[in-house]
Structures are given as structure tokens and as C-alpha cells.
Protein backbone atom coordinates (compact mmCIF):
# COMPACT_ATOMS: atom_id res chain seq x y z
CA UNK A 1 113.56 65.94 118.10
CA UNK A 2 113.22 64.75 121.63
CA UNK A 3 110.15 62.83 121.09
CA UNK A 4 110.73 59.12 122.46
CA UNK A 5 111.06 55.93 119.94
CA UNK A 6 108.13 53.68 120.02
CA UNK A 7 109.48 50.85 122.92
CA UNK A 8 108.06 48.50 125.06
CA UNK A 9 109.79 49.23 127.81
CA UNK A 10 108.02 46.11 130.13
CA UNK A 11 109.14 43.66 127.21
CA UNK A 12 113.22 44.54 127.82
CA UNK A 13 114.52 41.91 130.36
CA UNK A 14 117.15 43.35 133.10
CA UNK A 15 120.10 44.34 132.15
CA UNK A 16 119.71 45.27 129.02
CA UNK A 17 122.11 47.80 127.36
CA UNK A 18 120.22 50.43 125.60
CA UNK A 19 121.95 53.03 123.15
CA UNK A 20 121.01 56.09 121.42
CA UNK A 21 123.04 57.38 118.36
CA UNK A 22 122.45 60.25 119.28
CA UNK A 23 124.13 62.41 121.42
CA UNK A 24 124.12 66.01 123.27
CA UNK A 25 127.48 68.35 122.59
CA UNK A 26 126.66 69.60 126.24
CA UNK A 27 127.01 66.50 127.54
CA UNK A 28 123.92 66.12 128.79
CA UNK A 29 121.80 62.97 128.20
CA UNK A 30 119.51 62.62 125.62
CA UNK A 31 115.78 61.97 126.11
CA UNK A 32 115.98 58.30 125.86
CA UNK A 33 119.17 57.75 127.76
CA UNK A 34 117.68 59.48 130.41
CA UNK A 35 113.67 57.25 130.50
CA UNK A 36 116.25 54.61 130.14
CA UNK A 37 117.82 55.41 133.19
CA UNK A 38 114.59 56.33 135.19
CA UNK A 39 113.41 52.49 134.50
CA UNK A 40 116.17 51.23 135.66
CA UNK A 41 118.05 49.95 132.42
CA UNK A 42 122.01 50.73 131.45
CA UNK A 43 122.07 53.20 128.73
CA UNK A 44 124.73 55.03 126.71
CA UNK A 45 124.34 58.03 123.88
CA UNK A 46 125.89 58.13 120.45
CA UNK A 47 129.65 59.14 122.11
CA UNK A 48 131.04 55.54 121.99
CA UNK A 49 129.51 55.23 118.38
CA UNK A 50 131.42 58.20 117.42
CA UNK A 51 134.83 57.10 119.04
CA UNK A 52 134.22 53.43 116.89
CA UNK A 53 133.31 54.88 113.46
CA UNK A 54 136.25 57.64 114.02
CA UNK A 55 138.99 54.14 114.64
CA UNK A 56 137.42 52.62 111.41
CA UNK A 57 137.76 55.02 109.38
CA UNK A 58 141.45 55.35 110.57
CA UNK A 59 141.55 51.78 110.05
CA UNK A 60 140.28 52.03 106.53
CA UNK A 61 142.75 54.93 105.53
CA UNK A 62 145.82 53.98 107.43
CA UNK A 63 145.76 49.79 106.86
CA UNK A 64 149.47 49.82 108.34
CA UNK A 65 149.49 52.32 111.10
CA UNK A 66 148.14 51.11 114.49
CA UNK A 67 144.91 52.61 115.38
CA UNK A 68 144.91 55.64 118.56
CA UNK A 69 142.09 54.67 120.40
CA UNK A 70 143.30 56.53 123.17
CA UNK A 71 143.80 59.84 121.08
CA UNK A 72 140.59 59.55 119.55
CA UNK A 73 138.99 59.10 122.64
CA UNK A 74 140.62 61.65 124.28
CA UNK A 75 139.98 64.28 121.58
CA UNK A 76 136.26 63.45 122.02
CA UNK A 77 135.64 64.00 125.85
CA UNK A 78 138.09 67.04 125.16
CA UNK A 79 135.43 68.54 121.89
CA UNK A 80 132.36 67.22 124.06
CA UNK A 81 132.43 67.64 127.18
């Protein structure tokens, strides 16, 4: 859905991060990223989430192997755009 989470947007204090967990395969960003962005605030979607669950879960299965942030970085911007 693109309906907008309940916020009070005049209770955030500048510069405040915002993040959605969410995230568009077009690259495009998501309703709240973008009201985030028209008032002003720094906001990022769901991508970075993705890239830090993906390096945990390498973490968790290969304990001795140093994780590739860089490949699993890269292999996201390369699957969404």
C-alpha cells in the first residue's frame, strides 16, 4: 500500500534519519521516503536493510569466512536498480 504511517511529522527534530523497510525494485522512492524528503528530513528505503540482513545471514552460515560487503552490495544496485 502507499498509504502513509501515522507520524507527527512537526514532533521529529532536524536531522533526523528516517527509514522505510520498504523499498521500490524500480528504484524509485517509496511514498514515505519521498514526504520525508519534501519536509526536509534525510530518508532512506529498505535497500540498506536488505544489504545488512543479506551480511548476517552470511555471517550466521559462514562463521569463518570474511563477510563480502562489497559483493553483496554490488549484486543489489546491480538486481535493483
Amino acid at each position: 500500500s502507499d498509504a502513509l504511517p501515522p507520524l507527527e511529522w512537526d514532533a521529529l527534530a532536524s536531522g533526523t534519519l528516517l527509514a522505510d523497510a520498504a523499498y521500490r525494485r524500480d528504484g524509485t522512492a517509496t511514498p514515505f521516503v519521498a514526504e520525508a524528503a519534501r519536509r526536509g528530513f534525510a530518508a532512506r528505503d529498505g535497500r540498506e536493510m536488505l544489504a545488512a540482513q543479506g551480511a548476517l545471514a552470511f555471517r550466521h552460515f559462514f562463521p569463518s569466512v570474511p563477510v563480502p560487503d562489497d559483493a553483496i552490495r554490488r549484486a543489489m544496485r546491480e538486481a535493483l536498480p
